[in-house]
Protein backbone atom coordinates (compact mmCIF):
# COMPACT_ATOMS: atom_id res chain seq x y z
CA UNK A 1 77.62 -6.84 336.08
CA UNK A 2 76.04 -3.43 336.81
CA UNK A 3 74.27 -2.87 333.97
CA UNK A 4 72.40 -6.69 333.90
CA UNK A 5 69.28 -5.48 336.13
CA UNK A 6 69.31 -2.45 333.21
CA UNK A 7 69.42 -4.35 330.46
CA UNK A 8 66.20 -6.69 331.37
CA UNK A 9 64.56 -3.85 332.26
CA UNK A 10 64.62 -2.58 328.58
CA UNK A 11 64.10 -6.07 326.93
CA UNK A 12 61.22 -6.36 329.13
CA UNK A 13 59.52 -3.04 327.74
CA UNK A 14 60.78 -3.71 324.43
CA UNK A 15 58.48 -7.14 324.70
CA UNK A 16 55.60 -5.96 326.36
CA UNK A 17 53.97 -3.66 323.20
CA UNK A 18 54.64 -0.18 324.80
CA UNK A 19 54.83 2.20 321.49
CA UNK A 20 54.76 6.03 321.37
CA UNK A 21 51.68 8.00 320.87
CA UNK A 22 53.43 9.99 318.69
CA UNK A 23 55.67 7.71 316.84
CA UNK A 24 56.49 8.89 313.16
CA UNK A 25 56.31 12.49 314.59
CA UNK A 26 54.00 15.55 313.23
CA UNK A 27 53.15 12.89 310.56
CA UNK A 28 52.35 9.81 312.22
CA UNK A 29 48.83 8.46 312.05
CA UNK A 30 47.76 10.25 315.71
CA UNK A 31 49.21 13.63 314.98
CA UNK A 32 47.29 13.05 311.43
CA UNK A 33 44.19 12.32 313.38
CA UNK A 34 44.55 15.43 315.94
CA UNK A 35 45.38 17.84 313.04
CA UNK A 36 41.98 17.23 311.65
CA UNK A 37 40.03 18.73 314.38
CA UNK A 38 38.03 21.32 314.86
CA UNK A 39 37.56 22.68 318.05
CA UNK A 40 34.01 24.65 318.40
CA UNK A 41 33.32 27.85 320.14
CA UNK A 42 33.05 27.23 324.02
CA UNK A 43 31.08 29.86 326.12
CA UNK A 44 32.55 32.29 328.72
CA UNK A 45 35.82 33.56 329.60
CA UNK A 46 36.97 30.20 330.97
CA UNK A 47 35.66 28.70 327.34
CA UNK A 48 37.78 31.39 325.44
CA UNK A 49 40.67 30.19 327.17
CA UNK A 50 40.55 26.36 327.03
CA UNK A 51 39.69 27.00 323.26
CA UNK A 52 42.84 28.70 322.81
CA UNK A 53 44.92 26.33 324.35
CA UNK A 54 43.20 23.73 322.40
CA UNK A 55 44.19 25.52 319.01
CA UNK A 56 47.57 25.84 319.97
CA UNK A 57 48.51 22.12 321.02
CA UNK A 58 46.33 20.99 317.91
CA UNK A 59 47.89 23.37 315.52
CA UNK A 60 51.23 21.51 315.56
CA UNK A 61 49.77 18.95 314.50
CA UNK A 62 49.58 18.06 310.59
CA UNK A 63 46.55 17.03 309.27
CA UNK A 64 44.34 17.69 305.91
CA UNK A 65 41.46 19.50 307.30
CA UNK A 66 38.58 19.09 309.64
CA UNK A 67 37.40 16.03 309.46
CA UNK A 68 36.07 16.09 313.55
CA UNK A 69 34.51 18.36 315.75
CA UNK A 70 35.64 19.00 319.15
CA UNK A 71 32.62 19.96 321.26
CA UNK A 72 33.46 20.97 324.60
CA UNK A 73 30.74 22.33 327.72
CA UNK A 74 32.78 24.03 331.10
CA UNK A 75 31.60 24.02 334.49
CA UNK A 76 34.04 26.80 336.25
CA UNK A 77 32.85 27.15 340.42
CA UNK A 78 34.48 28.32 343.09
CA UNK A 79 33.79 27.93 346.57
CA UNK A 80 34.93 29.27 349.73
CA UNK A 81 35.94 26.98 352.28
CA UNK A 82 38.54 28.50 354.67
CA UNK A 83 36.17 30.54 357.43
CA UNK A 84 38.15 33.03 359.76
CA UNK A 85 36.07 33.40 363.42
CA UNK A 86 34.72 36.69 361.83
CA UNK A 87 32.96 33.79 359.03
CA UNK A 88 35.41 35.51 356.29
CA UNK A 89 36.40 33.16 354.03
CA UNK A 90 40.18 32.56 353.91
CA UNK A 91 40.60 30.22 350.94
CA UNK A 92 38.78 29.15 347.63
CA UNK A 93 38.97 26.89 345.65
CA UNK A 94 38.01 27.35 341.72
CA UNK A 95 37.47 23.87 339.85
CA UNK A 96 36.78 23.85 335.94
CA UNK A 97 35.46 20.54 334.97
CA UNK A 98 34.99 20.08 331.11
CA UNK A 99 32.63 17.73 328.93
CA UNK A 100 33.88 17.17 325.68
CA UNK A 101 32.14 14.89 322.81
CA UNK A 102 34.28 14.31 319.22
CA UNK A 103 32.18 14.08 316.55
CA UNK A 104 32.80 12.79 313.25
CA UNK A 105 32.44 15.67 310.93
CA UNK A 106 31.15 13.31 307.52
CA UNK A 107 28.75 11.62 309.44
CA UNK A 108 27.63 13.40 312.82
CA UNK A 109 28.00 10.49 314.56
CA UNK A 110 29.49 10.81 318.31
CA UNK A 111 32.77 9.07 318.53
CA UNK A 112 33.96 9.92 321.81
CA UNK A 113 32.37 11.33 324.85
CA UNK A 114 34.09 12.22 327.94
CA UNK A 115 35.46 14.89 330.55
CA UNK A 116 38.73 16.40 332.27
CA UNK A 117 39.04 18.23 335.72
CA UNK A 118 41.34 19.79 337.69
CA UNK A 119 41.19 22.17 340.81
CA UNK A 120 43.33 24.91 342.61
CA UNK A 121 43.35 26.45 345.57
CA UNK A 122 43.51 30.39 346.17
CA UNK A 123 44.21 32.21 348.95
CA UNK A 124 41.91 34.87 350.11
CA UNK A 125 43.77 38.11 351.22
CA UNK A 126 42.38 41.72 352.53
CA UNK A 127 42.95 43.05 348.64
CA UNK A 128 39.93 42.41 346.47
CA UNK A 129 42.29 43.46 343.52
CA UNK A 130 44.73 41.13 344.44
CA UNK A 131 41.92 38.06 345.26
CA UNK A 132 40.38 38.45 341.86
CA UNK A 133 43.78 38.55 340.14
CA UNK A 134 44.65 35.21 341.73
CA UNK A 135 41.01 33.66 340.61
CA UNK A 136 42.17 34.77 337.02
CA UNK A 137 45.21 33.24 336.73
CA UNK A 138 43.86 29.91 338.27
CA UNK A 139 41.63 30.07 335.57
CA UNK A 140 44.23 30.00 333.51
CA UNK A 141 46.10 27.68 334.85
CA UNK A 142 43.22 25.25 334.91
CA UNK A 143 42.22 25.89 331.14
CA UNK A 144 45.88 24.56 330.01
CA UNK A 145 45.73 21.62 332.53
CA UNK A 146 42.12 20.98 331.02
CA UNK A 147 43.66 21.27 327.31
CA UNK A 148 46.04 19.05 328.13
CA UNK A 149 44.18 16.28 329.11
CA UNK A 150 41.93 16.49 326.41
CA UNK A 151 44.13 16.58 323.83
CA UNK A 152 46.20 13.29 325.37
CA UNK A 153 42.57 11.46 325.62
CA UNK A 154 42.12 12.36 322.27
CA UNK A 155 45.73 11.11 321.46
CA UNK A 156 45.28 7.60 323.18
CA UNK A 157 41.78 7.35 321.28
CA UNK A 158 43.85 8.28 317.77
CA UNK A 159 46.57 6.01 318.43
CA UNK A 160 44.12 3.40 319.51
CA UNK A 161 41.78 3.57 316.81
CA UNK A 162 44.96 3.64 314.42
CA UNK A 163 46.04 0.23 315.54
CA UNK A 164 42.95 -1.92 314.25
C-alpha cells in the first residue's frame, strides 16, 4: 500500500505529455538541430569565454553542418555596492547579461531572439591581486552559467519546433 501514492504519481506524468529534450540521444531531432550551429565571434574577454563554452556544449552534439548562426552581444558591469565608513567599497557585484539572435543560415531570416543573465557577488579585500583574481573567475563562472542557458533555450526552441 506504500507504493500507491508512487505509482499515480508516474501515471500522472506519463499522461500529461512531458518528453525529454533530448530523447533519441546525440541523434535525436534537438541534438540534430544544436549540432548545426554556428556560434559567431563575440567581442572581449568575457565574449572569448562564453564562445568557448558554447563550442564545447554544442560540439557533442551531432549534426551535418551549419545550417544556423548563433549571434550573441555581452554586457559584462560591475558595480560596487558595499561602502566601508572610509567610502571603500567592500563588495561588487559583476553581472554579464547576453543577447543572442539564431539566424537561419539559408535564408538570413531571424528565428529566435532573446537573452540570459546571471550575477555574482565578489568580495573586495586589501589585495588588488587577489580582488582582480576573484573578478576573473566570476567571469568565468558567469560565461558557463550564460552558455548554459542559451544552449537549453535553444534546446526547448529545437525540440519545440521538432514537434509540428
Amino acid at each position: 500500500m506504500k507504493f500507491w501514492p508512487l505509482l499515480f504519481v508516474a501515471l500522472s506524468l506519463s499522461a500529461c505529455g512531458l518528453r525529454p529534450v533530448y530523447g533519441g540521444g546525440g541523434h535525436g531531432p534537438v541534438a540534430q538541430a544544436l549540432g548545426n550551429v554556428e556560434v559567431q565571434p563575440i567581442e572581449g574577454k568575457g565574449g572569448w569565454l562564453v564562445r568557448n563554452a558554447l563550442n564545447d556544449r554544442l560540439a557533442a552534439m551531432s549534426g551535418t553542418g551549419p545550417g544556423y548562426k548563433l549571434v550573441v552581444k555581452l554586457d559584462d558591469n560591475i558595480s560596487g555596492f558595499g561602502l566601508r565608513s572610509d567610502a571603500a567599497v567592500t563588495r561588487e557585484r559583476r553581472t554579464l547579461r547576453a543577447r543572442y539572435q539564431l539566424i537561419d543560415g539559408a535564408t538570413g531570416a531571424q528565428i529566435l531572439d532573446d537573452t540570459a543573465g546571471s550575477d555574482v557577488g565578489i568580495d573586495v579585500v586589501s589585495s588588488e591581486y587577489a580582488t582582480i583574481a576573484a573578478e576573473d573567475t566570476a567571469l568565468e563562472r558567469l560565461s558557463q552559467t550564460i552558455a548554459d542557458q542559451i544552449v537549453a533555450r535553444l534546446a526547448r526552441f529545437a525540440a519545440r519546433d521538432k514537434s509540428r
